[in-house]
Protein backbone atom coordinates (compact mmCIF):
# COMPACT_ATOMS: atom_id res chain seq x y z
CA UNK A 1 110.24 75.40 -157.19
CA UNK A 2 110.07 79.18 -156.11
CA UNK A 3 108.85 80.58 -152.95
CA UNK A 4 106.54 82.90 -154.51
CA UNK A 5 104.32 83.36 -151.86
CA UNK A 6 100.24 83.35 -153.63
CA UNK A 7 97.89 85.22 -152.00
CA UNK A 8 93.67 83.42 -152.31
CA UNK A 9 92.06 84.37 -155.18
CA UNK A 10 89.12 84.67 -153.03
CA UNK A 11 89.71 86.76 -150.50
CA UNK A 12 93.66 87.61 -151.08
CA UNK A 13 94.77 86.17 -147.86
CA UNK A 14 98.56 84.99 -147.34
CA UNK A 15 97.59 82.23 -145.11
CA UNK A 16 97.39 79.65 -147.79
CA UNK A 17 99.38 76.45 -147.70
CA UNK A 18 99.97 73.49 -150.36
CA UNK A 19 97.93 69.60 -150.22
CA UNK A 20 98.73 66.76 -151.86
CA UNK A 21 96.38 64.07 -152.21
CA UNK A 22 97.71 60.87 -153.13
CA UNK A 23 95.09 58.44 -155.34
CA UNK A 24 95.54 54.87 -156.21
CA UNK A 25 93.51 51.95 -157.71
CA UNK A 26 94.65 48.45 -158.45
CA UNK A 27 93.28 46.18 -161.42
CA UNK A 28 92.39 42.95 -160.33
CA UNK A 29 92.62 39.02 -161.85
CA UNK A 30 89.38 38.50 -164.13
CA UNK A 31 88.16 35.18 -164.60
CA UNK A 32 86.51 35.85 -167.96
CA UNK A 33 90.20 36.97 -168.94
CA UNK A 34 91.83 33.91 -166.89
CA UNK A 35 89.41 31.28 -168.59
CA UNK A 36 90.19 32.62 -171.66
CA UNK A 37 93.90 32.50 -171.23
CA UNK A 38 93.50 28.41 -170.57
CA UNK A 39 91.17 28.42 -173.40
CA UNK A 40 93.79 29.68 -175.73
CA UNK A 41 97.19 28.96 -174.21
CA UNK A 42 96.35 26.12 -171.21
CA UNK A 43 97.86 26.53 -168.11
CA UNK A 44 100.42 29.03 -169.20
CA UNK A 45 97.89 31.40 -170.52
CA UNK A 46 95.94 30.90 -166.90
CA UNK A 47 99.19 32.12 -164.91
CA UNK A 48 100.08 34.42 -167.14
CA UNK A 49 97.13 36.25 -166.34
CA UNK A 50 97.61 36.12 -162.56
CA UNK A 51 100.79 37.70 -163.14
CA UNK A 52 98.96 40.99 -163.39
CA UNK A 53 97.27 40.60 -160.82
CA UNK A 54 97.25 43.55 -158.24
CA UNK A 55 99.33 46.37 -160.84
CA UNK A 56 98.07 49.57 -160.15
CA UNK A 57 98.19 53.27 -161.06
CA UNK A 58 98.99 56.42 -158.38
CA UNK A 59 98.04 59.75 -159.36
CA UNK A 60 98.86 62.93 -157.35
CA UNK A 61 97.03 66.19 -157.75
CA UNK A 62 98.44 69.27 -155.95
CA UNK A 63 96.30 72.07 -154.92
CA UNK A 64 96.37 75.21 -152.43
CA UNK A 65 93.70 75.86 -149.81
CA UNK A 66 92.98 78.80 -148.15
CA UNK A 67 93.57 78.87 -144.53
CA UNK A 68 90.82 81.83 -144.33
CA UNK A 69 88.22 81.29 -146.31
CA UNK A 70 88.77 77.16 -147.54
CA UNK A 71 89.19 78.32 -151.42
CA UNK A 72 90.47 75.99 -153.28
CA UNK A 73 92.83 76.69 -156.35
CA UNK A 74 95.95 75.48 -158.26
């Protein structure tokens, strides 16, 4: 990364400074899909299914705010 220093779009003030906010969500066991993992495959198909239990996705978005004003911009 540079340090090009961006000035608000709003207002054109300096004092502007760089968030990151950090999301995350997790997928949880179904039983529908557990039940019909035994249906099809017995027990194996049952703990197969917990195995993915609790995988999840993070997704980070960075943004700059304005320290003046409270623009927000990329």
């Amino acid at each position: 990364m540079s340090n090009v220093i961006v000035g608000c779009p709003k207002c054109g003030s300096q004092n502007v400074r760089v968030v990151s906010d950090v999301t995350g969500s997790t997928k949880g066991f179904g039983a529908g899909k557990g039940c019909l993992g035994y249906i099809c495959f017995g027990p194996i198909g049952l703990l197969c299914g917990l195995l993915g239990m609790g995988e999840g996705r993070t997704k980070t978005t960075t943004y700059r705010v304005c320290g003046n004003c409270g623009a927000r911009f990329k």
